[in-house]
C-alpha atoms as a PDB file:
ATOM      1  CA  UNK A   1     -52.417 -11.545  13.073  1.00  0.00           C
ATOM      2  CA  UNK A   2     -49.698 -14.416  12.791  1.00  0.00           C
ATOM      3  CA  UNK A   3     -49.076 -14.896   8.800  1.00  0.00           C
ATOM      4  CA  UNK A   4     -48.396 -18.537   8.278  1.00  0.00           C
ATOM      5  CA  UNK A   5     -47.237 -20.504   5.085  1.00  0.00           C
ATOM      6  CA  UNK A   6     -47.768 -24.191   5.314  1.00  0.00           C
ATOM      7  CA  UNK A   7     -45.635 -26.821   3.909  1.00  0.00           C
ATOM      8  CA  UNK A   8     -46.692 -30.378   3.408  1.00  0.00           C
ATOM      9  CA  UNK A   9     -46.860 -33.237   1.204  1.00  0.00           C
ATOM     10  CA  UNK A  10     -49.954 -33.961   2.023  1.00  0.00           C
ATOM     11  CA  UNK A  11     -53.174 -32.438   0.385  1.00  0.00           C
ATOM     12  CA  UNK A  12     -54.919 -33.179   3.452  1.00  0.00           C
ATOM     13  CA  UNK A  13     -53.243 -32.054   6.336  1.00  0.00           C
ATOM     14  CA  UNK A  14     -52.246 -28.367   4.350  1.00  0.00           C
ATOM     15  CA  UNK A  15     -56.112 -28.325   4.055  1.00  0.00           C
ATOM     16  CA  UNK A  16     -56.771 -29.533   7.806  1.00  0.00           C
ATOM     17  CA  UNK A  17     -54.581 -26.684   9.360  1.00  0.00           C
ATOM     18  CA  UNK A  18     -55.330 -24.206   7.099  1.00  0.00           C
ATOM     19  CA  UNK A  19     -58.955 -24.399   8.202  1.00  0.00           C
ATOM     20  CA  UNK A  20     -58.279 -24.791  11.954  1.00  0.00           C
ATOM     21  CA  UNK A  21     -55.423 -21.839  11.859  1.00  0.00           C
ATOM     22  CA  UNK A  22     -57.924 -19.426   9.876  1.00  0.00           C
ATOM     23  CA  UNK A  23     -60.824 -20.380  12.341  1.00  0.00           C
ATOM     24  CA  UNK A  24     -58.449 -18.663  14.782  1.00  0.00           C
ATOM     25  CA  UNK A  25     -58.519 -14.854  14.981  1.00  0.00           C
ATOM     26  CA  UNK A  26     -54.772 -14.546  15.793  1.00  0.00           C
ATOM     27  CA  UNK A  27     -53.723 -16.391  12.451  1.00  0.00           C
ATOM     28  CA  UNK A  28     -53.815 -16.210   8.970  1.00  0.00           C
ATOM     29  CA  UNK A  29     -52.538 -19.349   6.491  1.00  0.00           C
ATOM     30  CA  UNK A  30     -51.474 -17.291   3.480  1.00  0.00           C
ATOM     31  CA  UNK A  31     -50.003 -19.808   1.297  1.00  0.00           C
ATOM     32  CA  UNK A  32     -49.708 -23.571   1.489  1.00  0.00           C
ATOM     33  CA  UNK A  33     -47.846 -26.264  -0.988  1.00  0.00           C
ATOM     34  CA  UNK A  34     -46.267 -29.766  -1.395  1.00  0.00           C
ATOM     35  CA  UNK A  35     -42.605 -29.697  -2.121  1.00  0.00           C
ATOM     36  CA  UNK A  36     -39.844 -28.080  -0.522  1.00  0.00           C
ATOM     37  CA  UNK A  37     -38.852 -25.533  -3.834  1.00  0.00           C
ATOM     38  CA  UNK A  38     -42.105 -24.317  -3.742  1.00  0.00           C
ATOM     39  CA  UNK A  39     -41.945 -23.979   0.088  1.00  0.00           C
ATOM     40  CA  UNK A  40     -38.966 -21.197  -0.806  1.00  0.00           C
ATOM     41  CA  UNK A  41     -40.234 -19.533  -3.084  1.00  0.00           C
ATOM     42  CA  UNK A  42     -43.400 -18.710  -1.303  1.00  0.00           C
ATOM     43  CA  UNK A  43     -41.378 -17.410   1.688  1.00  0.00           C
ATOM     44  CA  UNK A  44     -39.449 -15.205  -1.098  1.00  0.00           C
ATOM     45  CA  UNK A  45     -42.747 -13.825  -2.600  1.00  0.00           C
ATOM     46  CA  UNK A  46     -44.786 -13.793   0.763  1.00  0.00           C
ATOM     47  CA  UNK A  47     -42.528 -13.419   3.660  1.00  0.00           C
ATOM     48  CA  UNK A  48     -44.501 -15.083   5.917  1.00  0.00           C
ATOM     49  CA  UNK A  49     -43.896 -14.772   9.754  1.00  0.00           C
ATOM     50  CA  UNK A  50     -44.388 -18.331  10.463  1.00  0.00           C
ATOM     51  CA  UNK A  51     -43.388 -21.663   8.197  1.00  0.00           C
ATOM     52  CA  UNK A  52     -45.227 -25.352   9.180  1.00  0.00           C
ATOM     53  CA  UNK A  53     -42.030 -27.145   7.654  1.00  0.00           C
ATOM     54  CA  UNK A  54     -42.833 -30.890   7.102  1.00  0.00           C
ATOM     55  CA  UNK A  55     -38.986 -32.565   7.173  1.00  0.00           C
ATOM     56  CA  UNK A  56     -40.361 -35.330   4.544  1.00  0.00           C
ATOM     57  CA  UNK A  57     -40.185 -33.370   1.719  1.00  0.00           C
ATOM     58  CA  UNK A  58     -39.370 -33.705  -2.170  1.00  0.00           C
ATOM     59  CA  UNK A  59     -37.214 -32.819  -4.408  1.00  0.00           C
ATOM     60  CA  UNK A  60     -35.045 -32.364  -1.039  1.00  0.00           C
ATOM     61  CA  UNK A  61     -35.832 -32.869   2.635  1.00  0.00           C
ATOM     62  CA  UNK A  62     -37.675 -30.595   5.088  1.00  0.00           C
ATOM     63  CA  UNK A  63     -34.356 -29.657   6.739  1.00  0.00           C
ATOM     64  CA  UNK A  64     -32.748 -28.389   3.696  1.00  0.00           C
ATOM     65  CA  UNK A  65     -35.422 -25.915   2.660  1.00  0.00           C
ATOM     66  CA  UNK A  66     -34.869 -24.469   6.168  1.00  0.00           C
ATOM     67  CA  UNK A  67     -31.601 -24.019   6.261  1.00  0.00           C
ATOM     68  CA  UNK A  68     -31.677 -22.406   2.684  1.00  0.00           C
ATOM     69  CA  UNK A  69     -34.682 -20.321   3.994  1.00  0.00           C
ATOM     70  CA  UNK A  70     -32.611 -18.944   7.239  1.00  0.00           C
ATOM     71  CA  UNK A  71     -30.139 -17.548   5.281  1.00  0.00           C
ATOM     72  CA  UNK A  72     -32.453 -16.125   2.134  1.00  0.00           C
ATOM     73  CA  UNK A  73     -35.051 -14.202   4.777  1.00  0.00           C
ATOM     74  CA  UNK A  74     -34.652 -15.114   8.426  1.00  0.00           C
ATOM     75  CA  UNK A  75     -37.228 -12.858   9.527  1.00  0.00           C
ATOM     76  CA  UNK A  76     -39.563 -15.867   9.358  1.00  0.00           C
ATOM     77  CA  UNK A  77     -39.391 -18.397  12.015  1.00  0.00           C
ATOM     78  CA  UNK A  78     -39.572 -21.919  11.331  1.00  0.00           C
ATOM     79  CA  UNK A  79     -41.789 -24.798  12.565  1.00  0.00           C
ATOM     80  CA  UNK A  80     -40.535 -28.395  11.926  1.00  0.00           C
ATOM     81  CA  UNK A  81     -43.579 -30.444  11.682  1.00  0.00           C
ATOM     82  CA  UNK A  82     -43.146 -34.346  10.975  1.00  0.00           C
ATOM     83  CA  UNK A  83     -44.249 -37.576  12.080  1.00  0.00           C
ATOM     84  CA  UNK A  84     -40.227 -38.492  13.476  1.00  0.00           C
ATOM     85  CA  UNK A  85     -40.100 -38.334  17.384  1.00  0.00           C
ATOM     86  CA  UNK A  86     -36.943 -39.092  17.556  1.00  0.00           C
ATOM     87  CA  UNK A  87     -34.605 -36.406  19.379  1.00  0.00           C
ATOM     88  CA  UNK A  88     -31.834 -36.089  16.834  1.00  0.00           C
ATOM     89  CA  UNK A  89     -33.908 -34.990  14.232  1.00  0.00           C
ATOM     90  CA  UNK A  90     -35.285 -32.251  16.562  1.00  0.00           C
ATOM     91  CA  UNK A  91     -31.863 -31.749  17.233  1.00  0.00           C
ATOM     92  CA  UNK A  92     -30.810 -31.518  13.572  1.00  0.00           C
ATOM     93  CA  UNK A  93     -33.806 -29.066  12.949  1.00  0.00           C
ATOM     94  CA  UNK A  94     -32.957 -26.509  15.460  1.00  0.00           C
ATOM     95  CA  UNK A  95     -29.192 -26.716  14.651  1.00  0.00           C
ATOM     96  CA  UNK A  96     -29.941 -25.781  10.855  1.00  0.00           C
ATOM     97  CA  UNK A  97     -31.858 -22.152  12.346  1.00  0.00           C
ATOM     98  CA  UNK A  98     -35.410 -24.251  12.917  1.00  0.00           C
ATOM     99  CA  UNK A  99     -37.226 -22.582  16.304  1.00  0.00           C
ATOM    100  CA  UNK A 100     -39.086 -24.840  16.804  1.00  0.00           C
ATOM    101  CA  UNK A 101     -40.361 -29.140  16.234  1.00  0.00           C
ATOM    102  CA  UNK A 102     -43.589 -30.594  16.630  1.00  0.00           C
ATOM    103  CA  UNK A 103     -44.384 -33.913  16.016  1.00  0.00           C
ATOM    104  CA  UNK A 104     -47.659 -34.741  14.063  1.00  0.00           C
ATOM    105  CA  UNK A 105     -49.081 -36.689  17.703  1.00  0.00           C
ATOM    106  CA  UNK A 106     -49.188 -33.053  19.042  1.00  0.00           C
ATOM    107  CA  UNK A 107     -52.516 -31.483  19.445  1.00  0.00           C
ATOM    108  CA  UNK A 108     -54.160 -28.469  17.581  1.00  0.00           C
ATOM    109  CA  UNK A 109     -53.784 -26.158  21.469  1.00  0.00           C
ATOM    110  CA  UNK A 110     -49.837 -27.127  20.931  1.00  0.00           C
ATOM    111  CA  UNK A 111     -49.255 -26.714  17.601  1.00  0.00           C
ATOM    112  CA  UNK A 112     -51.028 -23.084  18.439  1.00  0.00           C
ATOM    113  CA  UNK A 113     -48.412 -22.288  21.750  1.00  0.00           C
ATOM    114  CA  UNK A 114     -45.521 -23.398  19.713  1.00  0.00           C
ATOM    115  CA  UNK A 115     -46.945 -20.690  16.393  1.00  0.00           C
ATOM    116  CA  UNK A 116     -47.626 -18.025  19.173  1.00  0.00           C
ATOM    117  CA  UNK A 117     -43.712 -18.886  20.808  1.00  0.00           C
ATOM    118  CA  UNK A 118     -41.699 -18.379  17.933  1.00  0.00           C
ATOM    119  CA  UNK A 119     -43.501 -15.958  16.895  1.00  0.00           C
ATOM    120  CA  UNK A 120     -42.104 -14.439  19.953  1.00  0.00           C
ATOM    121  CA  UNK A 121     -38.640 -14.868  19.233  1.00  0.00           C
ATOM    122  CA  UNK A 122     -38.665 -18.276  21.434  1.00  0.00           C
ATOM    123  CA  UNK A 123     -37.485 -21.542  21.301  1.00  0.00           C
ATOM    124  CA  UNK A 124     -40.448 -23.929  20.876  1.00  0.00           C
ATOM    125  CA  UNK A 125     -39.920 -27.913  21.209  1.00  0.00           C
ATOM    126  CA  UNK A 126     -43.649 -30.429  21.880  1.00  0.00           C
ATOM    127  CA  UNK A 127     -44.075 -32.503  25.201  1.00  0.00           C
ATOM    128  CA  UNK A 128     -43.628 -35.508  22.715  1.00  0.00           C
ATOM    129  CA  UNK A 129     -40.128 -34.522  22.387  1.00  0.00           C
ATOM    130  CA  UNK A 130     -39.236 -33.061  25.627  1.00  0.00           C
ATOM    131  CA  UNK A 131     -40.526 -36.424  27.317  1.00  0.00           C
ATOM    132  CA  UNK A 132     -38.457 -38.404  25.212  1.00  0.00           C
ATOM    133  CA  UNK A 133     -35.268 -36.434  26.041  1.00  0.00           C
ATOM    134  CA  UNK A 134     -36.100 -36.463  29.953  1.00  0.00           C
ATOM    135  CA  UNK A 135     -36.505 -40.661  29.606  1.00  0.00           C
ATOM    136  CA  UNK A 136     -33.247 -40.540  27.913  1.00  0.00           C
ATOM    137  CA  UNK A 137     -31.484 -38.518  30.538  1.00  0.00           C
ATOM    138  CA  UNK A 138     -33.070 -40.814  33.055  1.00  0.00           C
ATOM    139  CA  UNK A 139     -31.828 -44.045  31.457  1.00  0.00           C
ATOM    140  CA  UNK A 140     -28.231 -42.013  29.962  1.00  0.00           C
ATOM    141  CA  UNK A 141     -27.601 -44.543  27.699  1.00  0.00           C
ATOM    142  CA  UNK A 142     -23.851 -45.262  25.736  1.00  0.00           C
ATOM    143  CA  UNK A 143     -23.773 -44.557  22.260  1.00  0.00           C
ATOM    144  CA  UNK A 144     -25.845 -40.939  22.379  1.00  0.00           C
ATOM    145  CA  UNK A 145     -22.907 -38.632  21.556  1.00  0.00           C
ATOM    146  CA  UNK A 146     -22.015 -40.628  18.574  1.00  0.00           C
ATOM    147  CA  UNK A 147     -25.626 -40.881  17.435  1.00  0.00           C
ATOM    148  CA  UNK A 148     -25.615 -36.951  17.653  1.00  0.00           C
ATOM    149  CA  UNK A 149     -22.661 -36.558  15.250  1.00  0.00           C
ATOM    150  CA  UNK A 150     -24.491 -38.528  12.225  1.00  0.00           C
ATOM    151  CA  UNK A 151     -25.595 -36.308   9.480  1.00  0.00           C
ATOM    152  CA  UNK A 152     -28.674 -35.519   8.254  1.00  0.00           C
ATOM    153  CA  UNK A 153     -27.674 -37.857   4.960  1.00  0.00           C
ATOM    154  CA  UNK A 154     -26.535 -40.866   7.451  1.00  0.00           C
ATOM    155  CA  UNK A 155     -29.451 -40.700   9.472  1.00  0.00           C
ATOM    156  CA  UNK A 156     -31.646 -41.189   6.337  1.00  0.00           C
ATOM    157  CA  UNK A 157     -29.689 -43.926   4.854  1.00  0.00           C
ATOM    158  CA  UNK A 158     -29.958 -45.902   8.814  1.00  0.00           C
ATOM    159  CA  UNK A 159     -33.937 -45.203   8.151  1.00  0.00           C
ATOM    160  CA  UNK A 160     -33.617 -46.966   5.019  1.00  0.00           C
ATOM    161  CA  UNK A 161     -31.283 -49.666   6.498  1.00  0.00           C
ATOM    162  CA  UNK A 162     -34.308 -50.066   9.195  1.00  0.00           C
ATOM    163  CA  UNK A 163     -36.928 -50.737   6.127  1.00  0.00           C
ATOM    164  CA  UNK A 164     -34.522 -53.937   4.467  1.00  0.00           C
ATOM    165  CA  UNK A 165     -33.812 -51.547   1.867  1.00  0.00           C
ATOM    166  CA  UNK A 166     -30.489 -52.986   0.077  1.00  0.00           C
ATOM    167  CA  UNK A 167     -27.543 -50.420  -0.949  1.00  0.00           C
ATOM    168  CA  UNK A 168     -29.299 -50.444  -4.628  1.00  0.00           C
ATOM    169  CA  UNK A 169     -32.560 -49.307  -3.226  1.00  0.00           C
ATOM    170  CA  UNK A 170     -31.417 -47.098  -0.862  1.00  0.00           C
ATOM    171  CA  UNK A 171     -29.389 -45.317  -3.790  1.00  0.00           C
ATOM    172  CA  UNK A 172     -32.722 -45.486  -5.689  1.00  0.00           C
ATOM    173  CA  UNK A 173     -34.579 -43.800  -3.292  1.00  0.00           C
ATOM    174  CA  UNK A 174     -32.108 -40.964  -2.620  1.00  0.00           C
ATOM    175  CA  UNK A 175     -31.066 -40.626  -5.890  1.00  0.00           C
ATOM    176  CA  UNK A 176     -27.383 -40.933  -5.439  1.00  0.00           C
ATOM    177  CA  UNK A 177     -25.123 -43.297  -5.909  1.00  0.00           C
ATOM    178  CA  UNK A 178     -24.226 -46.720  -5.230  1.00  0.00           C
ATOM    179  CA  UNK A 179     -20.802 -46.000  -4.580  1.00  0.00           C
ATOM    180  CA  UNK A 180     -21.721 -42.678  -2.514  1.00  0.00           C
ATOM    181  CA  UNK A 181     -24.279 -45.390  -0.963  1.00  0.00           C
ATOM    182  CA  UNK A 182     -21.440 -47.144   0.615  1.00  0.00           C
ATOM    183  CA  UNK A 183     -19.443 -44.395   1.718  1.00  0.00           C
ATOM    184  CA  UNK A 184     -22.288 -43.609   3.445  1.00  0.00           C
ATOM    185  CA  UNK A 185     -22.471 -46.971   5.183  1.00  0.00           C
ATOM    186  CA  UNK A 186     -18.674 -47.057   5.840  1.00  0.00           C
ATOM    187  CA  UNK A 187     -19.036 -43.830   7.520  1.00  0.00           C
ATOM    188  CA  UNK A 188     -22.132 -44.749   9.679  1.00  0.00           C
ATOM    189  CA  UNK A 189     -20.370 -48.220  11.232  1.00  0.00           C
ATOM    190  CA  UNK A 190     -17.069 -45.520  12.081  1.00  0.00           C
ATOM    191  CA  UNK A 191     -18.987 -42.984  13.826  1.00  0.00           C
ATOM    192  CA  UNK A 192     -21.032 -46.027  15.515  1.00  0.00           C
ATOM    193  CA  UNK A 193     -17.875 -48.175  16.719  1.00  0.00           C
ATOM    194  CA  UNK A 194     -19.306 -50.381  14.656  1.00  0.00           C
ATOM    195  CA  UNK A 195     -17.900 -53.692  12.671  1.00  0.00           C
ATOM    196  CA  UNK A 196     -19.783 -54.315   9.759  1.00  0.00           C
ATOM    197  CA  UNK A 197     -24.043 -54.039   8.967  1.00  0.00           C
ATOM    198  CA  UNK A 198     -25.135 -56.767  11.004  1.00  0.00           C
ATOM    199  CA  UNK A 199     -23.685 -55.139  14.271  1.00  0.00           C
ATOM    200  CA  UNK A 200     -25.659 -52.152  12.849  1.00  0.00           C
ATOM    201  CA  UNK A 201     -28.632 -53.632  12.637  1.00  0.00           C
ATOM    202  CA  UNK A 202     -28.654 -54.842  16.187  1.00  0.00           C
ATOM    203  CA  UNK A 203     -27.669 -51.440  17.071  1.00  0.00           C
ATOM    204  CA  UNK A 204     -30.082 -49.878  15.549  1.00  0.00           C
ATOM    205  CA  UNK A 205     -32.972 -52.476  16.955  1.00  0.00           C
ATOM    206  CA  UNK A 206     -31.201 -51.878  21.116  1.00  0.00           C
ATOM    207  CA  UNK A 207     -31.330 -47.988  20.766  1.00  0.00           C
ATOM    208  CA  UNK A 208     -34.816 -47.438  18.000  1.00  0.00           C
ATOM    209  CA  UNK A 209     -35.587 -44.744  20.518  1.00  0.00           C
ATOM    210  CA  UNK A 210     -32.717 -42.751  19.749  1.00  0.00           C
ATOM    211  CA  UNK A 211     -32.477 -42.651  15.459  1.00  0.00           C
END
């Protein structure tokens, strides 16, 4: 039996997989919770095979609790589950000791294969994902290497960008600062080739598929 610990912000879904995982004889949900400290500590206390890591998570993202996770007990194997289809964050996930990413459009029988895989010791990433990369391949657009090399940090401040948030919000919602806000942005437009925000913007709206 596959011990699992679930991490989510949301009440519902940790309720909605806990029942459909424990209706399964092969696994066991043994802990479940809503931030991303909490998410750690359980894996400390429990040392659960399998983490259901949401990346939207507070006080810090998703991605942080799994890197800080991988190098505290990396005996359990990690599961990035989030509503972002985008490729570079699957990317970012896996990079940071993730082994595998499913999006929250995949169905209960994937979510299942992709426990039961790196559980295995395997690399797991949805059809969702892999379809995406295969379109992208097909279509090789400019621009993807350069998209690859923003951090996890940038790529949250381009989803904010992407919302009409202003520098002030953005450093609002972040909690940083205004000045680190810009730095940010100043960085973004040099890894981009880009000239100032409005070029980002229509970058951003040619290539959505891609960030």
């Amino acid at each position: 039996m596959i011990s699992i610990l679930i991490a989510d912000d949301h009440k519902l879904i940790r309720e909605t997989w806990a029942y459909i995982l424990n209706n399964d004889s092969r696994f066991k949900v043994i802990a479940s919770c809503e931030n991303a400290e909490e998410a750690i500590k359980l894996t400390r206390q429990k040392h659960p095979d399998v983490v259901l890591m949401d990346i939207n998570m507070v006080p810090f993202s998703g991605m942080e609790a799994t890197r800080r996770i991988r190098e505290e007990w990396p005996q359990s194997r990690i599961i990035g589950v989030t509503m972002h289809s985008q490729p570079s964050y699957a990317r970012k996930m896996m990079q940071i000791g993730a082994s595998g990413y499913v999006t929250k459009n995949s169905s209960r029988e994937e979510m299942m294969e992709a426990i039961m895989e790196v559980h295995q010791g395997n690399k797991y990433v949805c059809n969702e994902i892999k379809d995406m990369l295969s379109d992208q391949t097909a279509r090789k657009p400019t621009g993807l290497a350069t998209i690859n090399s923003l951090t996890e940090r940038e790529m949250e401040v381009i989803n904010l960008i992407k919302k009409g948030c202003s520098s002030k919000e953005i450093s609002r919602n972040l909690s940083i600062s205004l000045k680190t806000v810009e730095a940010h942005r100043h960085n973004i437009l040099k890894k981009l080739n880009l000239r100032n925000s409005a070029a980002l913007v229509n970058f951003m709206n040619t290539r959505s598929t891609y960030i």
